[in-house]
Protein backbone atom coordinates (compact mmCIF):
# COMPACT_ATOMS: atom_id res chain seq x y z
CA UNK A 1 0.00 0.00 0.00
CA UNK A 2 1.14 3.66 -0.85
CA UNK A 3 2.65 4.82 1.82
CA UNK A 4 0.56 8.21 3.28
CA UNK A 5 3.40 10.05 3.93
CA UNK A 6 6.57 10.45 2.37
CA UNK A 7 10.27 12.24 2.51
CA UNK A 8 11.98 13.88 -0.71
CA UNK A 9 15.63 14.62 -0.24
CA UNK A 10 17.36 15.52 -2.99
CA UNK A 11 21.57 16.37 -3.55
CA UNK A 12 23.65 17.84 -6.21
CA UNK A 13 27.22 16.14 -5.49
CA UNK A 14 30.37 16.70 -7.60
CA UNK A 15 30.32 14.21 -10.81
CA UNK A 16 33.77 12.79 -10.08
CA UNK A 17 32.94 11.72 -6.70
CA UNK A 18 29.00 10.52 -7.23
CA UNK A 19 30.31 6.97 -6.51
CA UNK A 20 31.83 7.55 -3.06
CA UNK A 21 28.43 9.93 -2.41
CA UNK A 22 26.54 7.07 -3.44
CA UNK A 23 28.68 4.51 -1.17
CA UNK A 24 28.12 6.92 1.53
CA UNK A 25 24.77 7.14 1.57
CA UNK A 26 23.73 3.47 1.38
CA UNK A 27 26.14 3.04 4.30
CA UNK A 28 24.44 5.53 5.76
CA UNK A 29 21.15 3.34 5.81
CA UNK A 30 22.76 0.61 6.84
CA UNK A 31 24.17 1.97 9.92
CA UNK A 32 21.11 3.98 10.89
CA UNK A 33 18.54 1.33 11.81
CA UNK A 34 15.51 3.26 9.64
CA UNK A 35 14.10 0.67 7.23
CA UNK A 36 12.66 1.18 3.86
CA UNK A 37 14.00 4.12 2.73
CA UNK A 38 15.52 3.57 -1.37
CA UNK A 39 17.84 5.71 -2.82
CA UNK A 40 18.62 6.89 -6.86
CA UNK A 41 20.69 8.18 -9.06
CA UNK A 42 19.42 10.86 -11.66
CA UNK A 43 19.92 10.32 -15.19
CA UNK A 44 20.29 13.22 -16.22
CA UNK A 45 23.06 15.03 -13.69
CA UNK A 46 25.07 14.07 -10.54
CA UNK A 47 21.95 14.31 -8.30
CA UNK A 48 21.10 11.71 -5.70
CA UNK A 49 17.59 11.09 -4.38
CA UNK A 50 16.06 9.29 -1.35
CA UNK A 51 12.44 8.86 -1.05
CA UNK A 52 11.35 7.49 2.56
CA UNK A 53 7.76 6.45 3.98
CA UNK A 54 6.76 7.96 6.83
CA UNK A 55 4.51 6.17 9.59
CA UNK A 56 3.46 9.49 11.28
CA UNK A 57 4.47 13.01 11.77
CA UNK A 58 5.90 12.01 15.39
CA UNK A 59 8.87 10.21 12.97
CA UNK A 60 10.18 13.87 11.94
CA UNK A 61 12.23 14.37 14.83
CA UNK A 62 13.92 11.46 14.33
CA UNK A 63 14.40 12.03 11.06
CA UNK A 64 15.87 15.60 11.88
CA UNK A 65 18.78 13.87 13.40
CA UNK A 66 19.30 10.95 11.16
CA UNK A 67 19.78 14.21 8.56
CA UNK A 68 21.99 15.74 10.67
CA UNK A 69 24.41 12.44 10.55
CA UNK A 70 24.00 12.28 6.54
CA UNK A 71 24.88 15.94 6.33
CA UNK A 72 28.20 14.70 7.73
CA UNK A 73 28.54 11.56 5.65
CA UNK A 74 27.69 12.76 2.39
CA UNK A 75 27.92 16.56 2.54
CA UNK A 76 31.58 16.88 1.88
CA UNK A 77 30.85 15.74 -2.00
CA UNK A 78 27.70 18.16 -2.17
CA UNK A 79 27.49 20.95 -4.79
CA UNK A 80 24.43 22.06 -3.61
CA UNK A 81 22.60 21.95 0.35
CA UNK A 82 20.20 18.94 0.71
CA UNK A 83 16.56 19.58 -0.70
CA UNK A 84 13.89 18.07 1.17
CA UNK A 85 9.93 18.05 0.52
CA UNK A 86 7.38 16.51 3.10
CA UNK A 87 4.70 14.90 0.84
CA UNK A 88 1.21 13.46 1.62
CA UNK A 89 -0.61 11.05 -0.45
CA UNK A 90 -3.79 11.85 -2.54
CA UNK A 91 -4.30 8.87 -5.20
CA UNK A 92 -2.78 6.21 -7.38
CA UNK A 93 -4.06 5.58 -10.74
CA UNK A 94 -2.24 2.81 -10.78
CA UNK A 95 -0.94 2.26 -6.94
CA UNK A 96 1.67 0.42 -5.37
CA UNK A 97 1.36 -3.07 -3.34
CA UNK A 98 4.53 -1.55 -1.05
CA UNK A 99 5.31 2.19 0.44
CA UNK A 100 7.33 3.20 -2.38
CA UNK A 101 7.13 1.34 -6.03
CA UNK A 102 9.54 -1.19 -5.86
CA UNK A 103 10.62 -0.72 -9.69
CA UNK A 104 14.17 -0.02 -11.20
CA UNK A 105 13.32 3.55 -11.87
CA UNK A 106 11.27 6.51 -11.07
CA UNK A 107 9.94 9.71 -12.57
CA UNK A 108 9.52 12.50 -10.41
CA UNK A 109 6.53 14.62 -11.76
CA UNK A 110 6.11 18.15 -9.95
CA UNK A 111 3.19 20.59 -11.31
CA UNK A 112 2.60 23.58 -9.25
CA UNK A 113 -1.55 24.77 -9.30
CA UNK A 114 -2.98 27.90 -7.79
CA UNK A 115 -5.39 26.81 -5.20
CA UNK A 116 -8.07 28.66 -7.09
CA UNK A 117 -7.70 25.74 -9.54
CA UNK A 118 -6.52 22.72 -7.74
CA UNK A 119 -10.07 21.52 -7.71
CA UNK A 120 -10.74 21.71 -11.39
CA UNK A 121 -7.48 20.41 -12.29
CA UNK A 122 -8.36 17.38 -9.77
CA UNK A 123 -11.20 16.24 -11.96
CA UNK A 124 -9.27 17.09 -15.30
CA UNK A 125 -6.07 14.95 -14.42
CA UNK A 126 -8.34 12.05 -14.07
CA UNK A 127 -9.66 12.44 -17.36
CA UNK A 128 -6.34 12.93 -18.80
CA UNK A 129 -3.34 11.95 -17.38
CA UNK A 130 -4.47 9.21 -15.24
CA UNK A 131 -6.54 7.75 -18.61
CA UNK A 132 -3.11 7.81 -20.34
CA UNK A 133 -1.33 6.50 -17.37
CA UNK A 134 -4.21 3.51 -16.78
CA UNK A 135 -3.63 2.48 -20.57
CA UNK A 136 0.25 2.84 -20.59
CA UNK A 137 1.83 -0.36 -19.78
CA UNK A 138 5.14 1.07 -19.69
CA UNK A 139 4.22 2.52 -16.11
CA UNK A 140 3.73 0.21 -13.48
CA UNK A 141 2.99 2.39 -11.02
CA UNK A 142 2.03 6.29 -10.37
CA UNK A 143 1.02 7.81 -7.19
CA UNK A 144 -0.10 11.83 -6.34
CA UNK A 145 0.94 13.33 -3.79
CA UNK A 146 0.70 16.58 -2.80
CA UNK A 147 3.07 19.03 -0.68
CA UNK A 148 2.45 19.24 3.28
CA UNK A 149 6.28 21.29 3.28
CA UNK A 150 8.35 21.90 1.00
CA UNK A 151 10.14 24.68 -1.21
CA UNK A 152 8.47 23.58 -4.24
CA UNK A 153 4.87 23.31 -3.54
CA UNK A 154 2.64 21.08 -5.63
CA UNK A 155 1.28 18.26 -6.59
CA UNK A 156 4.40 15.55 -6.93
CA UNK A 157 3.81 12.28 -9.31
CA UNK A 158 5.97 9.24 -8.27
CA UNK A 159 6.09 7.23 -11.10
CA UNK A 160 8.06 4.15 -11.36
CA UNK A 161 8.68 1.78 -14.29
CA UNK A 162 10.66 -1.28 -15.42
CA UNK A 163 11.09 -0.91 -18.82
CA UNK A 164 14.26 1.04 -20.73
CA UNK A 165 13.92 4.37 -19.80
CA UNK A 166 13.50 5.78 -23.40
CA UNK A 167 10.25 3.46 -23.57
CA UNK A 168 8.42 4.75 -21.00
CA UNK A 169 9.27 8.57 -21.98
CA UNK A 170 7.60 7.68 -24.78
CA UNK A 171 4.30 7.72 -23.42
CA UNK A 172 4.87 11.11 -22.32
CA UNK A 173 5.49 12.85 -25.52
CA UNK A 174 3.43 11.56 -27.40
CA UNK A 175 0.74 13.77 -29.75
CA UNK A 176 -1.96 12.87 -27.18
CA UNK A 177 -0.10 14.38 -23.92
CA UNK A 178 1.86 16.87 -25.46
CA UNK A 179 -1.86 18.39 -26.05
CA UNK A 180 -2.60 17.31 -22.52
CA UNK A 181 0.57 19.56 -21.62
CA UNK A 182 -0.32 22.29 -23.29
CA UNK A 183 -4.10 22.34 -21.59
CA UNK A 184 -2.24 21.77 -18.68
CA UNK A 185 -0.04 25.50 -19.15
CA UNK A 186 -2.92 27.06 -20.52
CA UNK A 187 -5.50 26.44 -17.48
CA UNK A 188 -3.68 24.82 -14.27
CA UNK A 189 -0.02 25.25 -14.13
CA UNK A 190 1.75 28.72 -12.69
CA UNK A 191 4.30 30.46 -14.80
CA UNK A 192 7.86 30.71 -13.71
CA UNK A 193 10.59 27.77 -13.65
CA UNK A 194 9.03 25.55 -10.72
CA UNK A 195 5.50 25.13 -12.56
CA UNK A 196 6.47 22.16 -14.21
CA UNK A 197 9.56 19.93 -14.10
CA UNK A 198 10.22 16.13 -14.50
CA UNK A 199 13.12 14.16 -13.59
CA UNK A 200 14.44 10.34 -14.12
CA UNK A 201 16.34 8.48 -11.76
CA UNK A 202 17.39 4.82 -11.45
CA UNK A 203 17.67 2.59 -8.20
CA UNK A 204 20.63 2.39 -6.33
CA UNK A 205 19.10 0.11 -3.10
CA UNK A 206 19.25 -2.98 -3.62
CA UNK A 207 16.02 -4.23 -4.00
C-alpha cells in the first residue's frame, strides 16, 4: 500500500565523486537502523535522491537527526545543500502493493496549481493523465501526492517503471499528452521555472 506520507531529499554532489556519495549514503542506511527508505541516481546530472515512507508526523524528529548524521557523511561531495519536501498522499491511478514502487526507476513529476484551480485540475487529471497512465503499460505504477512542506509546492507524481527508460518517456510525448501539456499551461499550471519539471532516476538500493 502507498505509503501516506513520504520524505523527498534531494543532492547535487560533484560528478567525479558521485560513486563515493553514493557509497556513503547506502552506508548511511545501513548503519542507521531506519528501514525502507531507497535511494537513486538521476539520469540526467550528478543528483542523488532518497524517497522514505513515513509512519506518522511524530517520525520527523527522528528524522531531523538521522539528517543531521547524513549531512556529515555525504555533505563533503555536495554541490548544492540537501533539498527536502514533506509529501502526503492523494491517489494512485495505478498504486503500489509496497510504500514506495519497488521498480528499477522513477519519474519525479512536480506541477505547481494555484489553489483557485486545484479543484478543477483534480477532476481534469483524471480524465487525462491518469486515462493515459491507466492504458500505458510502460508505467507500473504512479502515485499523487501533494506538498504538506516543501520549497516547491505542488502536486508531486511518483512514477516508477521497469522498462528502458526511453520506452516509457515515450508515453509522455506523445501527440496525445503533449496536447494534454499544453491544456495543462494554458488552465492549471503557474508560470515561472518551478510550474512544471520532471526528472528520471534509477535505483541504487538494492532491491
Amino acid at each position: 500500500m502507498s505509503s501516506a506520507l513520504i520524505t523527498v531529499t534531494e543532492l547535487s554532489v560533484k560528478p567525479d565523486q558521485a560513486d563515493a556519495a553514493v557509497a556513503a549514503w547506502l552506508a548511511h542506511h545501513a548503519a542507521s537502523g531506519i528501514e525502507g527508505r531507497i535511494l537513486y541516481r538521476g539520469l540526467e546530472d550528478s543528483t542523488l535522491l532518497e524517497l522514505a515512507p513515513l509512519a506518522d508526523y511524530d517520525r520527523i524528529e527522528e528524522l531531523r537527526k538521522d539528517w543531521r548524521v547524513l549531512w556529515d557523511a555525504v555533505g563533503p561531495m555536495a554541490e548544492s545543500d540537501f533539498s527536502r519536501q514533506l509529501l502526503h498522499f492523494v491517489e494512485a491511478p495505478k498504486p503500489s502493493a509496497d510504500p514506495l514502487p519497488d521498480t528499477p526507476y522513477v519519474q519525479m513529476r512536480h506541477v505547481e496549481v494555484p489553489p483557485t484551480a486545484y479543484r478543477a485540475y483534480r477532476a481534469w487529471r483524471e480524465e487525462t493523465i491518469f486515462d493515459v497512465v491507466r492504458n500505458a503499460p510502460e508505467v507500473d505504477y504512479f502515485e499523487a501526492y501533494h506538498s504538506v512542506l516543501s520549497s516547491e509546492p505542488g502536486v508531486m507524481f511518483v512514477s516508477g517503471f521497469s522498462c528502458a527508460p526511453e520506452d516509457y518517456t515515450a508515453v509522455f510525448t506523445s501527440p496525445r499528452y503533449q496536447e494534454i501539456v499544453r491544456q495543462a499551461g494554458d488552465s492549471y499550471i503557474t508560470g515561472g521555472d518551478r510550474g512544471l519539471y520532471t526528472r528520471l532516476y534509477a535505483r541504487v538500493t538494492p532491491a
